[in-house]
N, C-alpha and C. Protein backbone atom coordinates (compact mmCIF):
# COMPACT_ATOMS: atom_id res chain seq x y z
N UNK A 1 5.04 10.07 12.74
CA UNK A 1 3.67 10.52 12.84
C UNK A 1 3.32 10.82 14.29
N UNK A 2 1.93 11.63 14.08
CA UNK A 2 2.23 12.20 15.73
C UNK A 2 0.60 11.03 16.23
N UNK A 3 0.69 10.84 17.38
CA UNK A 3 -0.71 9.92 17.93
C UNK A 3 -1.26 11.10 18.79
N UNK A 4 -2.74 10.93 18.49
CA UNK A 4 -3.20 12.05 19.54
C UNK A 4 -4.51 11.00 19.75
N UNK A 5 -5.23 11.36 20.83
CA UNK A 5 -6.38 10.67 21.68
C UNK A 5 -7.94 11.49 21.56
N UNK A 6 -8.67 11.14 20.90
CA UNK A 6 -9.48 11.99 20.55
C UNK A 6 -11.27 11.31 20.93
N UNK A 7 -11.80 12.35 21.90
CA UNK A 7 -13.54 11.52 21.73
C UNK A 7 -13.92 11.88 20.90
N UNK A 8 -14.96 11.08 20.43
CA UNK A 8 -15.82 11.21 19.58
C UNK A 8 -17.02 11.59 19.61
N UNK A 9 -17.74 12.15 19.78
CA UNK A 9 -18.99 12.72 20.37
C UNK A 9 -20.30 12.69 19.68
N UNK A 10 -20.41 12.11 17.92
CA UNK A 10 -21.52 12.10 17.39
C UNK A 10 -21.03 10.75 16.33
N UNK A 11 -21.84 10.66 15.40
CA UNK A 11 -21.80 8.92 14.49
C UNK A 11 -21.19 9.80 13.13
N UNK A 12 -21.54 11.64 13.25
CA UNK A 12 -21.33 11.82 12.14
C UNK A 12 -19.52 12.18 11.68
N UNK A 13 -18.85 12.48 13.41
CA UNK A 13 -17.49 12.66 13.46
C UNK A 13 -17.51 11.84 13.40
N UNK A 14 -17.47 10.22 14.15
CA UNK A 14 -17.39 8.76 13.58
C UNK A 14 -16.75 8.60 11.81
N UNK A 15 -18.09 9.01 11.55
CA UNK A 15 -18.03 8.24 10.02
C UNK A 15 -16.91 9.13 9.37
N UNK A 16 -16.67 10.52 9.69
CA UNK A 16 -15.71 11.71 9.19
C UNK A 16 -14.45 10.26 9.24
N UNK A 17 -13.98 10.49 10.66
CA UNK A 17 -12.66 9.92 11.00
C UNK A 17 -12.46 8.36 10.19
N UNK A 18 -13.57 7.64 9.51
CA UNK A 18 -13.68 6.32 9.07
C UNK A 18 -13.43 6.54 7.57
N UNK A 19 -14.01 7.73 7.04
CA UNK A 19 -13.49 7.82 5.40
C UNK A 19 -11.97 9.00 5.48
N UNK A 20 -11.13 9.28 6.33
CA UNK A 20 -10.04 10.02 6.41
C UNK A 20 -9.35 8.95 6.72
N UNK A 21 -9.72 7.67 7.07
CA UNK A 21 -9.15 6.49 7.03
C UNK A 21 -8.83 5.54 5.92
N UNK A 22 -9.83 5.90 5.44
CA UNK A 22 -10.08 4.87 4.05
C UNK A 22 -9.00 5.86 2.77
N UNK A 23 -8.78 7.09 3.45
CA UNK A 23 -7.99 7.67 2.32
C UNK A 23 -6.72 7.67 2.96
N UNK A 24 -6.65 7.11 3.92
CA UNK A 24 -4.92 6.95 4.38
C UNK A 24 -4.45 8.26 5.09
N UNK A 25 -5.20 9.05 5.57
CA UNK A 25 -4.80 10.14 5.82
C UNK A 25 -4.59 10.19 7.53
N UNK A 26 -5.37 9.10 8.35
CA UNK A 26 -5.36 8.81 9.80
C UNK A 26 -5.69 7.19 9.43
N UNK A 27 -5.30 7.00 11.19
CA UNK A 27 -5.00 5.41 11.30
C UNK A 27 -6.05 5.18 12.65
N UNK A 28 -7.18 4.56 12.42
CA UNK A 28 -7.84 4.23 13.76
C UNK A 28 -7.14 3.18 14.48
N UNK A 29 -6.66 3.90 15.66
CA UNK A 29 -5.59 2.38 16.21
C UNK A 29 -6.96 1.33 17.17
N UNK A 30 -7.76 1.89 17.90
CA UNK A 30 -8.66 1.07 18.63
C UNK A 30 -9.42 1.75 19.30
N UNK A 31 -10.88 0.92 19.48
CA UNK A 31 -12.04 1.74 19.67
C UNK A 31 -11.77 1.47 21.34
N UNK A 32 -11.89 2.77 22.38
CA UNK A 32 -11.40 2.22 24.07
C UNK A 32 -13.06 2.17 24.31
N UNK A 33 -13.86 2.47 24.04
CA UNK A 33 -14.84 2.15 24.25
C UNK A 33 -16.21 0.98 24.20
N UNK A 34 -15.80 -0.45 25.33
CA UNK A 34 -15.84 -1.55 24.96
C UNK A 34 -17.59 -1.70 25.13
N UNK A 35 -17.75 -0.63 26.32
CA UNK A 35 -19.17 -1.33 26.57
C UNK A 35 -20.40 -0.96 26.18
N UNK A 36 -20.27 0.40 24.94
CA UNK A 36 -21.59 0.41 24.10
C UNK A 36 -21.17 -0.29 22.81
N UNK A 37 -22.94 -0.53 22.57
CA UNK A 37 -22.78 -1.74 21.39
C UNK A 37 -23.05 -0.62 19.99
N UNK A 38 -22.32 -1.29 19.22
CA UNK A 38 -21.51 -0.56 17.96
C UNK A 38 -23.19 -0.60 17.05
N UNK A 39 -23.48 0.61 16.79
CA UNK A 39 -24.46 0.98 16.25
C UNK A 39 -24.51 1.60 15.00
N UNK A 40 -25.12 0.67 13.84
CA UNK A 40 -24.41 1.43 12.21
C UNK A 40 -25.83 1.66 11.85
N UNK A 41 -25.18 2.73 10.41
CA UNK A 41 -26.08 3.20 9.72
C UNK A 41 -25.42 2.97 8.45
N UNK A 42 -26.80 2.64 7.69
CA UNK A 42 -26.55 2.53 6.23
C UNK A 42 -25.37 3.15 5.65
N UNK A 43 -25.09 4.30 6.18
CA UNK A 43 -24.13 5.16 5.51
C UNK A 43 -22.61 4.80 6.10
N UNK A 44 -22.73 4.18 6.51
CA UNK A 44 -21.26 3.50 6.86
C UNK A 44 -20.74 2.05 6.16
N UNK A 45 -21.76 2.05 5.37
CA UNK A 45 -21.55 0.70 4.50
C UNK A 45 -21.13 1.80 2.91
N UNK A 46 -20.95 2.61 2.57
CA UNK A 46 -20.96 3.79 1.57
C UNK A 46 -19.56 2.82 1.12
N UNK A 47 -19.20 2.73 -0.42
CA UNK A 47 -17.94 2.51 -0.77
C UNK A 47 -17.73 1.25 -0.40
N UNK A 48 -18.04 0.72 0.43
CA UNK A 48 -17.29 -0.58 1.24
C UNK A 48 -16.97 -1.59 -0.46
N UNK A 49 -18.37 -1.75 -1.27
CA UNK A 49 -18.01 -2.41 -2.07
C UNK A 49 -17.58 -1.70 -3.20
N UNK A 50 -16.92 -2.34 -4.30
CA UNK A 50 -16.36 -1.66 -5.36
C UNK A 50 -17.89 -1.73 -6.14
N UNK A 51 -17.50 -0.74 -7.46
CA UNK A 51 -18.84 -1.23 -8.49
C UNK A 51 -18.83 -2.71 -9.16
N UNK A 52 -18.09 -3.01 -9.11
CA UNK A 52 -18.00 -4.24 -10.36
C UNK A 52 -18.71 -5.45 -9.00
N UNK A 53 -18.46 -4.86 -7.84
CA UNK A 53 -18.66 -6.13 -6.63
C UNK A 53 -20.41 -6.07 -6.55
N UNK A 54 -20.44 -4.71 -6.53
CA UNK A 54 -21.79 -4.24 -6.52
C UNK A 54 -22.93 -4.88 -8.00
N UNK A 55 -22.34 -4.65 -8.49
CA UNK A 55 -22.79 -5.10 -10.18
C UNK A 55 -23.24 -6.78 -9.93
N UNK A 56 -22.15 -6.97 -9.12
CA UNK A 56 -22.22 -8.80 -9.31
C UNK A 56 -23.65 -9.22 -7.86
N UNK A 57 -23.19 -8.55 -6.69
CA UNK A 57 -23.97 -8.94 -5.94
C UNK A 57 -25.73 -8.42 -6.63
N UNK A 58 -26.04 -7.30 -7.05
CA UNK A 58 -27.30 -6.97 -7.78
C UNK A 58 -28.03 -8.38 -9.22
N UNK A 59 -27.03 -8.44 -9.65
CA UNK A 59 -26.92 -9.65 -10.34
C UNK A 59 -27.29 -11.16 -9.79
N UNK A 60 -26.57 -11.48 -8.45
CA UNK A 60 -27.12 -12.81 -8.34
C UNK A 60 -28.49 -12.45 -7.51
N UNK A 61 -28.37 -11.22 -6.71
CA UNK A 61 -30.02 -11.18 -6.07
C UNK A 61 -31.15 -11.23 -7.54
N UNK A 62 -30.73 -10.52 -8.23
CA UNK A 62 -32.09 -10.24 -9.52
C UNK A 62 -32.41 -12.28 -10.33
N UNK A 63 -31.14 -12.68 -10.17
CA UNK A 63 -31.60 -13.94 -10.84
C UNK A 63 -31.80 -15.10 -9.86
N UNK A 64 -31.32 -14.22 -8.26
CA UNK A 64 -32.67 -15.63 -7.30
C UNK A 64 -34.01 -15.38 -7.23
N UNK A 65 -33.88 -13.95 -7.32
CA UNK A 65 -35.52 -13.35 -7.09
C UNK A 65 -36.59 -14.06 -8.70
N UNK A 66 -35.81 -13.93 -9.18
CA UNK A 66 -36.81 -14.33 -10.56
C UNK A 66 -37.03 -16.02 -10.22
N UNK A 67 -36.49 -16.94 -9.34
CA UNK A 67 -36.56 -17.90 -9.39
C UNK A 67 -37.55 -18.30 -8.32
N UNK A 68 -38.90 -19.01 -8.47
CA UNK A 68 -39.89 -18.75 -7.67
C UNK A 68 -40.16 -20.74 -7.57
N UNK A 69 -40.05 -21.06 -6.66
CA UNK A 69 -40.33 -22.59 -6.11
C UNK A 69 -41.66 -22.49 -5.55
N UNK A 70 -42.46 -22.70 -6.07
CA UNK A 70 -43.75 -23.04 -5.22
C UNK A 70 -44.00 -23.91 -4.31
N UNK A 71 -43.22 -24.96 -4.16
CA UNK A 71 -42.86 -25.49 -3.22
C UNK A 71 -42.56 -24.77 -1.81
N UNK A 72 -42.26 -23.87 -1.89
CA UNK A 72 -41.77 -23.07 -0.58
C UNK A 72 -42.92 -22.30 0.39
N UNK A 73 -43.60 -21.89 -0.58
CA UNK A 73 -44.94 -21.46 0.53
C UNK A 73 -45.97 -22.29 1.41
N UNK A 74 -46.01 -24.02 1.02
CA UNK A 74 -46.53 -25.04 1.70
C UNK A 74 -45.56 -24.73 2.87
């Protein structure tokens, strides 16, 4: 495979090069850029979970939310 060195110049080439990753098609070897702080957007969380993970986490939020302690607002 060939390595090439590439800037990045916007969040939206970012996120390009992060799902050409997720399909195996490039390899992010390391971010050289240590001293800005890593700034996300919703849309970089896209896919992360599967559905069935998704299904489950929607699931335990809907049956804490229904669970109301009155105790808690004193």
């Amino acid at each position: 495979m060939k390595t090439v060195l590439l800037e990045v110049n916007s969040r939206e080439a970012y996120r390009l090069l992060k799902n050409l990753e997720e399909l195996k098609l490039v390899r992010i070897l390391k971010n050289l850029n240590k001293t800005e702080e890593t700034k996300y957007s919703i849309y970089d969380f896209v896919g992360v979970l599967s559905k069935e993970e998704a299904v489950e986490m929607q699931n335990a939020i809907t049956e804490s939310c229904e669970v109301i302690d009155e105790d808690d607002w004193k």
